[in-house]
Protein backbone atom coordinates (compact mmCIF):
# COMPACT_ATOMS: atom_id res chain seq x y z
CA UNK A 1 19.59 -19.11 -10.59
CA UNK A 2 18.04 -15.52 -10.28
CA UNK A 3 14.76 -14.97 -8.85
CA UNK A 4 12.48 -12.53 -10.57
CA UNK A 5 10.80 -9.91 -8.39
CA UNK A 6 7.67 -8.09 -9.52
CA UNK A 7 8.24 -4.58 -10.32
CA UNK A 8 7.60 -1.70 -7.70
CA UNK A 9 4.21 -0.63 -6.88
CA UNK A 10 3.25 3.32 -7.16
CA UNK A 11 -0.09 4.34 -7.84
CA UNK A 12 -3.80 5.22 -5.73
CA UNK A 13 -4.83 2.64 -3.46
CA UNK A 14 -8.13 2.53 -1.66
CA UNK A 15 -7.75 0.95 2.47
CA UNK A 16 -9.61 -1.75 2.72
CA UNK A 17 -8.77 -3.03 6.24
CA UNK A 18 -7.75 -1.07 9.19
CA UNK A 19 -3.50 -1.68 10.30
CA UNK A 20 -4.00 -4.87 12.13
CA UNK A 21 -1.84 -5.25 15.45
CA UNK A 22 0.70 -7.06 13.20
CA UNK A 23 0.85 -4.52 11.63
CA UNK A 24 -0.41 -5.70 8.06
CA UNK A 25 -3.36 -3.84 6.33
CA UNK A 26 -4.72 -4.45 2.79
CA UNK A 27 -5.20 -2.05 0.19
CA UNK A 28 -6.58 -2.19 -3.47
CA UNK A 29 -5.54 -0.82 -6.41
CA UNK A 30 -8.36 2.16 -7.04
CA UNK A 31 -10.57 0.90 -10.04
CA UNK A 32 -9.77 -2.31 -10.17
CA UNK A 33 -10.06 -5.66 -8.00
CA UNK A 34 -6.46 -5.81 -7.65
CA UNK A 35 -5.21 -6.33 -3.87
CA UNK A 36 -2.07 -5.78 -1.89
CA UNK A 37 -1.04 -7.24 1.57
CA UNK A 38 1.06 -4.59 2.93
CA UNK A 39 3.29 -6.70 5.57
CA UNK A 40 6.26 -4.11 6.66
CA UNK A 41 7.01 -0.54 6.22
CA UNK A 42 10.41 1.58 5.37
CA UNK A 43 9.62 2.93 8.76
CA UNK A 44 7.08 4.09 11.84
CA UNK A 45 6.39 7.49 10.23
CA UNK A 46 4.81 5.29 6.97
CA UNK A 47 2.74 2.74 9.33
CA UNK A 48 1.52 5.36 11.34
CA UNK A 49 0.13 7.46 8.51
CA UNK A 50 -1.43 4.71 6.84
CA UNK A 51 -2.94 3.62 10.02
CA UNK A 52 -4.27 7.36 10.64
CA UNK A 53 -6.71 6.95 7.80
CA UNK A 54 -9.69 5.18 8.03
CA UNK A 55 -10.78 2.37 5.82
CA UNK A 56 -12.25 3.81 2.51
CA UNK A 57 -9.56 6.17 1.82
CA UNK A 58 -7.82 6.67 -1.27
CA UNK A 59 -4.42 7.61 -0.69
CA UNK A 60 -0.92 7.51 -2.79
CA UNK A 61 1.41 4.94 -2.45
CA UNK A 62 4.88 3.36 -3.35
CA UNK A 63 4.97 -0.46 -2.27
CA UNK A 64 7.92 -2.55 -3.10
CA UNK A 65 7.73 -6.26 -3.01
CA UNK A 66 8.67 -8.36 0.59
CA UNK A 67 9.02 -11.55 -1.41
CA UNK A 68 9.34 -13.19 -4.87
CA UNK A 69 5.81 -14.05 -5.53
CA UNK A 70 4.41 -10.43 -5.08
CA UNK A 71 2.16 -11.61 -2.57
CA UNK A 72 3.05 -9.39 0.23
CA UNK A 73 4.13 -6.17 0.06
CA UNK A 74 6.38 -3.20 1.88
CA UNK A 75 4.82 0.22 2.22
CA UNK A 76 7.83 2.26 1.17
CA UNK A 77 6.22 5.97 0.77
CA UNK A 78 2.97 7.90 1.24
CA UNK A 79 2.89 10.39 -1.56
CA UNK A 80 1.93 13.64 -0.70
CA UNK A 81 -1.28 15.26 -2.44
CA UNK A 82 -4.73 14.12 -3.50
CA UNK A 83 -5.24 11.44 -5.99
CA UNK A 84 -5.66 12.54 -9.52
CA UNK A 85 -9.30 12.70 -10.54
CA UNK A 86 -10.70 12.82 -6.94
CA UNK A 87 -12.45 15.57 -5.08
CA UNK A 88 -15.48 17.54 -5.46
């Protein structure tokens, strides 16, 4: 029997945790409700970036999923460049 996975993740995220010491940090989908639990990264250079910002920001992401149910979630990429529609 196959197992599903829920699709790949890319979009704006706002932080809305600092990187715990696990390393896990949560981020939400900008304009909506929608959470992620980021658990893992594709490597250091990712975590540390994401851990360099400070809760509130808005930045560009790629998450893939770390298991079936979509509940947690690997921080694959920071996309470079300023969200779309944000700024002065």
């Amino acid at each position: 029997m196959s197992t599903v996975k829920p699709p790949n993740s890319e979009g704006t995220f706002v932080i809305e945790s600092a990187v715990r010491d696990d390393g896990s940090v949560t981020v939400r989908e900008a304009g909506t409700t929608t959470t992620h639990h980021v658990v893992d990264y594709a490597d250091s250079l990712v975590r540390e970036k994401l851990a360099a910002r400070p809760v509130g920001t808005t930045v560009r992401l790629a998450l893939a999923p770390a298991d079936p149910t979509g509940q947690e979630w690997i921080a694959t990429r920071i996309k470079p460049g300023a969200p779309l529609g944000l700024g002065p």
